[in-house]
N, C-alpha and C. Protein backbone atom coordinates (compact mmCIF):
# COMPACT_ATOMS: atom_id res chain seq x y z
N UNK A 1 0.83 -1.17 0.00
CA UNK A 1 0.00 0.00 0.00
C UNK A 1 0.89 1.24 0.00
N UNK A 2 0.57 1.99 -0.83
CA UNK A 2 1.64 3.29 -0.88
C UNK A 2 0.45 4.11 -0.74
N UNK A 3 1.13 5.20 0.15
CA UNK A 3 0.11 6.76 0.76
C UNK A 3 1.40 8.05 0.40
N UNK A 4 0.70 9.21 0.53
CA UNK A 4 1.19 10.69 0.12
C UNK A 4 2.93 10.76 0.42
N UNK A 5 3.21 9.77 1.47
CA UNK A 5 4.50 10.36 2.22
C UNK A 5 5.54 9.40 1.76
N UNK A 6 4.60 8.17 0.86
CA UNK A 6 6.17 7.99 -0.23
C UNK A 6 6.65 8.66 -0.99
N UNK A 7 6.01 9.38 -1.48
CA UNK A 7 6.58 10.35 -2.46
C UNK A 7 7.46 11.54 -2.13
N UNK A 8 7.81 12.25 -3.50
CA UNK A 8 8.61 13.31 -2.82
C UNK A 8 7.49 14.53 -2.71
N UNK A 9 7.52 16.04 -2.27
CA UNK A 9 6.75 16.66 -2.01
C UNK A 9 6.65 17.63 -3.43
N UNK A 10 7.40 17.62 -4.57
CA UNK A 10 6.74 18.59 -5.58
C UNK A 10 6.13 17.72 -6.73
N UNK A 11 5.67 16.75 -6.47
CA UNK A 11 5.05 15.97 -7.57
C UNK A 11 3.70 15.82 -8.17
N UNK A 12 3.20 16.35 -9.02
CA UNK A 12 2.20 16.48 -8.98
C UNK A 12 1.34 14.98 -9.17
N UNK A 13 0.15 15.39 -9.07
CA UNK A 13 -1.17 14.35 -9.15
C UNK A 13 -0.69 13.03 -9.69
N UNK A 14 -0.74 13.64 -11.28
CA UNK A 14 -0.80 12.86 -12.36
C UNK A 14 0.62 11.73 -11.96
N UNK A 15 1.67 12.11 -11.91
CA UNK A 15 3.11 11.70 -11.57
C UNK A 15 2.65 10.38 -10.01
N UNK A 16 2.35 11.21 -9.17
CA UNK A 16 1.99 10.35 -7.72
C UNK A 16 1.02 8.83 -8.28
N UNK A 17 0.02 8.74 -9.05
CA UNK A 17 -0.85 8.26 -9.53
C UNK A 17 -0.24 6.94 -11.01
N UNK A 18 0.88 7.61 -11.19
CA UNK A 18 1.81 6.61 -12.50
C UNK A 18 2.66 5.93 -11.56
N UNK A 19 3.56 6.51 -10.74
CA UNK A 19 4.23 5.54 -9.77
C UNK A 19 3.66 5.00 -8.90
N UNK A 20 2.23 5.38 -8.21
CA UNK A 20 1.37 4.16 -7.54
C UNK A 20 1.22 3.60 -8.00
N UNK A 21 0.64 3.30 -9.85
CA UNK A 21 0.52 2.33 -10.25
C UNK A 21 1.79 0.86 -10.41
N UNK A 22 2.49 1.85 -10.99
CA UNK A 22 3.83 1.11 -11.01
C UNK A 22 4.25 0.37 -9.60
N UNK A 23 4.03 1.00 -9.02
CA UNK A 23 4.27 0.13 -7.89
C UNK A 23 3.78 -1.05 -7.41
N UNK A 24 2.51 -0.69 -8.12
CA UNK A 24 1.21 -2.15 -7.55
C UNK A 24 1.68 -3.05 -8.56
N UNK A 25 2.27 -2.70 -9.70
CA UNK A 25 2.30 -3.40 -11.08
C UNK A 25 2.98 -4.28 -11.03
N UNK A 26 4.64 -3.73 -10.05
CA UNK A 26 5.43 -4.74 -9.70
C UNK A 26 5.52 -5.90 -8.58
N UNK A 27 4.32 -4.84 -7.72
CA UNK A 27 4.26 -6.16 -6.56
C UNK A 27 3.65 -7.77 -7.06
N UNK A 28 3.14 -6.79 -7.56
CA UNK A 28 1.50 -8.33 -8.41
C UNK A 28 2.48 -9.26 -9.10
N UNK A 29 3.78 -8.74 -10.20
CA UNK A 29 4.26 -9.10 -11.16
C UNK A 29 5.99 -9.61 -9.76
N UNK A 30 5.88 -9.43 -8.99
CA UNK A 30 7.28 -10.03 -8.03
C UNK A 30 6.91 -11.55 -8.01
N UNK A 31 7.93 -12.19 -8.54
CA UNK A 31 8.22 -13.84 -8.73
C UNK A 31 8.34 -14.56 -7.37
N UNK A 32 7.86 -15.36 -6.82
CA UNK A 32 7.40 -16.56 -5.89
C UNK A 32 8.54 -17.78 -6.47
N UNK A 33 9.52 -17.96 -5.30
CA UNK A 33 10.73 -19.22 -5.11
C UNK A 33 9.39 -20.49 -5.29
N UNK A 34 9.63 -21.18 -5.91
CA UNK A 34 9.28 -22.56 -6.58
C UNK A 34 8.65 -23.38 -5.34
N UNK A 35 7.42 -24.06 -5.31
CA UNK A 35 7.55 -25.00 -4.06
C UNK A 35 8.59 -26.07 -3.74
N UNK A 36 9.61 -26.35 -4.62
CA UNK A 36 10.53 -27.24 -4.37
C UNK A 36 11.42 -26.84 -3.53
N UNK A 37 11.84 -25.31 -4.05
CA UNK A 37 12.57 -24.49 -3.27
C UNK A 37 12.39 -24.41 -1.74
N UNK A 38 10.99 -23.66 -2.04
CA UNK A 38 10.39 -23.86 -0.03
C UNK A 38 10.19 -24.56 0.49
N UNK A 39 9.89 -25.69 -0.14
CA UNK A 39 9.65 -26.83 0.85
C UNK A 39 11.34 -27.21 1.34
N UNK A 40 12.43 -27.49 0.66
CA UNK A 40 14.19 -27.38 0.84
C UNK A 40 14.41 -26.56 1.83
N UNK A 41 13.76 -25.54 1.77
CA UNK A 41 14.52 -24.36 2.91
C UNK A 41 13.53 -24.92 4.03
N UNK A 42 12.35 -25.00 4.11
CA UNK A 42 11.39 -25.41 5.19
C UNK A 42 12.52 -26.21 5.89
N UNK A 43 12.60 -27.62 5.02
CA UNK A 43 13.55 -28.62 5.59
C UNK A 43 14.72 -28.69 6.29
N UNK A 44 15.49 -27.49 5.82
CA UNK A 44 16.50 -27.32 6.35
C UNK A 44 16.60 -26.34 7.70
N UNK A 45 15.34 -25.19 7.68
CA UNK A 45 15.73 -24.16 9.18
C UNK A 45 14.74 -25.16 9.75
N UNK A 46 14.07 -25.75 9.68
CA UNK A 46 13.66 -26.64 10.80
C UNK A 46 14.66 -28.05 11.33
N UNK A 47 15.12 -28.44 10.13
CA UNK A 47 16.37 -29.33 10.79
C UNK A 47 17.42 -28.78 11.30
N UNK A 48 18.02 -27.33 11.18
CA UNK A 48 19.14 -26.98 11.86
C UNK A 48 18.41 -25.81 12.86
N UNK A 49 17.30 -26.51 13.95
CA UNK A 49 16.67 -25.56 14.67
C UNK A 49 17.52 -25.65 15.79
N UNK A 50 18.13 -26.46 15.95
CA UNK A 50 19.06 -27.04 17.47
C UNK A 50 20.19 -25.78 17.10
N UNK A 51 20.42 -25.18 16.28
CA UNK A 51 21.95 -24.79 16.26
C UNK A 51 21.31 -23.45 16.19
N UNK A 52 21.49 -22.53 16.78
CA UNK A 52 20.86 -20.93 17.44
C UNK A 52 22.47 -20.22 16.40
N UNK A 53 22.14 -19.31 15.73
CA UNK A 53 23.37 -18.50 15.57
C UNK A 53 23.79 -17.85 16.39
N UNK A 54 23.23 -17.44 17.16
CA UNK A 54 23.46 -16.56 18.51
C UNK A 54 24.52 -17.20 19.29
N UNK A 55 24.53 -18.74 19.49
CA UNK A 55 25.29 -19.33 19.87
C UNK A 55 26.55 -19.50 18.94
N UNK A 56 26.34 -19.82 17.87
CA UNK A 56 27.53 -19.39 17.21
C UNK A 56 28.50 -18.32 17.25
N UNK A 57 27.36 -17.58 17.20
CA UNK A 57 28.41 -16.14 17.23
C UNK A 57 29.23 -15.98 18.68
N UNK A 58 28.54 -16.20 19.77
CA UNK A 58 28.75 -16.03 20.56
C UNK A 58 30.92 -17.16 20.73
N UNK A 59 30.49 -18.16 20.64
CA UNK A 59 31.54 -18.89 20.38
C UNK A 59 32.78 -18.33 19.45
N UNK A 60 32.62 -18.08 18.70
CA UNK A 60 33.17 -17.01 17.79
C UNK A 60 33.58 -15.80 18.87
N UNK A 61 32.90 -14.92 18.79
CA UNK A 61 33.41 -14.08 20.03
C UNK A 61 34.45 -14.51 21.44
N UNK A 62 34.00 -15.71 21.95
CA UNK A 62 35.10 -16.25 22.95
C UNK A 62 36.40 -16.53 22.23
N UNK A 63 36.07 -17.03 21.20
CA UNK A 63 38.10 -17.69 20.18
C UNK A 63 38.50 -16.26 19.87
N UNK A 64 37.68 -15.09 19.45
CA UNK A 64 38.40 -13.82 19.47
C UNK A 64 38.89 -13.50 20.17
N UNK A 65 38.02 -13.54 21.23
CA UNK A 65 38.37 -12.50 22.93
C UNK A 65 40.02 -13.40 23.27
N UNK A 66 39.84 -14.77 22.88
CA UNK A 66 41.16 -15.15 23.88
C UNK A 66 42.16 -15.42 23.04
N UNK A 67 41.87 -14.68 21.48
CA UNK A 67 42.70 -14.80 20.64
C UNK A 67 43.71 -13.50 20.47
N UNK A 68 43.00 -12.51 21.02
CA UNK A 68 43.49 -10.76 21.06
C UNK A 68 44.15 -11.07 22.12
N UNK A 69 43.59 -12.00 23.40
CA UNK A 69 44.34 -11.39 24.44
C UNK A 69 45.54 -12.07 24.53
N UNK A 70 45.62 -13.39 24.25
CA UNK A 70 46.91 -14.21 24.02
C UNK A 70 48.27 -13.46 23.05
N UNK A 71 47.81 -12.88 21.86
CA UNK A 71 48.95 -12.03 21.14
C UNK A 71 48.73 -10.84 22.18
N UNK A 72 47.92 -9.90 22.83
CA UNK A 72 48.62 -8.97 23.63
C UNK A 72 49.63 -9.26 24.66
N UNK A 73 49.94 -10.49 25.55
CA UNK A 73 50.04 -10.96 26.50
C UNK A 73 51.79 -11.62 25.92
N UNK A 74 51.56 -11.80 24.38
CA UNK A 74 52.69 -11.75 23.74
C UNK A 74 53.72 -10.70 23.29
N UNK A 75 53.23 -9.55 22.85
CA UNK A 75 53.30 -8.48 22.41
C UNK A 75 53.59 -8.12 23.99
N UNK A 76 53.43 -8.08 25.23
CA UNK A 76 53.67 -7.44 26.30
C UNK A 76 55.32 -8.33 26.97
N UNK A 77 55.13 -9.53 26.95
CA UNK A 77 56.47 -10.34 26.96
C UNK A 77 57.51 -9.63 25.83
N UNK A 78 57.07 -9.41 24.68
CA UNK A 78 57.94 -8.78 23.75
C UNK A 78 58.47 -7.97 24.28
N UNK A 79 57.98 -6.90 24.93
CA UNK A 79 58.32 -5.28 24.99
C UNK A 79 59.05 -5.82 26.87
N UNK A 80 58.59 -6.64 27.48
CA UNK A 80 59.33 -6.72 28.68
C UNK A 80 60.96 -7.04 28.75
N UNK A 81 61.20 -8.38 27.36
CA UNK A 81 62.46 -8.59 26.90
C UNK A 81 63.45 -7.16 26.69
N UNK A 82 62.58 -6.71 25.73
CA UNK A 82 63.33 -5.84 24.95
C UNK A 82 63.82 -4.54 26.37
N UNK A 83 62.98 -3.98 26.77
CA UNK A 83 63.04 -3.44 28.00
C UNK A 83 64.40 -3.79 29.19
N UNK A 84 64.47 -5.41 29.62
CA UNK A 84 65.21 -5.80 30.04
C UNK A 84 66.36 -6.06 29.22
N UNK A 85 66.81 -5.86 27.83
CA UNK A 85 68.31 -5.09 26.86
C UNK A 85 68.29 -6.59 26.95
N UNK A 86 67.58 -8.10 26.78
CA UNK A 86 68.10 -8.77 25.89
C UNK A 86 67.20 -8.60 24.65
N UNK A 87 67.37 -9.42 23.99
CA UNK A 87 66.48 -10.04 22.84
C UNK A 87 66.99 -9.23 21.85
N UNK A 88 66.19 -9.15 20.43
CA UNK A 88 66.60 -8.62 19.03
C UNK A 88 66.23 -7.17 19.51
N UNK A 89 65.17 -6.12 20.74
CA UNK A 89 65.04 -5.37 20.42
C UNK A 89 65.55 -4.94 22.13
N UNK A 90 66.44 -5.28 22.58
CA UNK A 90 67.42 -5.11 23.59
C UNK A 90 68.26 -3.72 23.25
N UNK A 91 67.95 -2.83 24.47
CA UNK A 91 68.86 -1.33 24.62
C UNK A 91 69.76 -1.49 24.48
N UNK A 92 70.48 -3.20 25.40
CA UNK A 92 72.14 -3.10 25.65
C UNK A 92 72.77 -2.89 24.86
């Protein structure tokens, strides 16, 4: 359903009235995925209902979190070496 405030505001009548139509023209005329198709996808988000992405992501987020902090924790041993004048980036 399209009303006044899709449009832009200097358009007249005639103009508002060709792109409403057009608009209805294409909804009517928008193509429908195959029942083979939907019934496949049916099949599948109901068989992978056990697996939440949320949980995924979330998992994902933990291998990040202890993936940043492990190279900082490296990166901080780095700079302690170097600090204490051994290693490749040693004052002595």
């Amino acid at each position: 359903m399209i009303d006044d405030r899709d449009f832009e505001a200097g358009m007249s009548a005639g103009e508002r009235e060709a792109l409403g139509d057009l608009a209805d023209r294409l909804e009517r005329g928008r193509p429908l995925p195959d029942a083979v198709f939907r019934g496949e996808l049916r099949r599948q988000l109901v068989s992978d209902e056990g697996r939440s992405p949320v949980g995924l992501l979330a998992t994902r987020w933990r291998v990040l979190a202890v993936t940043y902090s492990g190279l900082g924790a490296v990166l901080l041993v780095v700079a302690g070496v170097g600090l204490a004048g051994i290693g490749p980036f040693g004052t002595g």
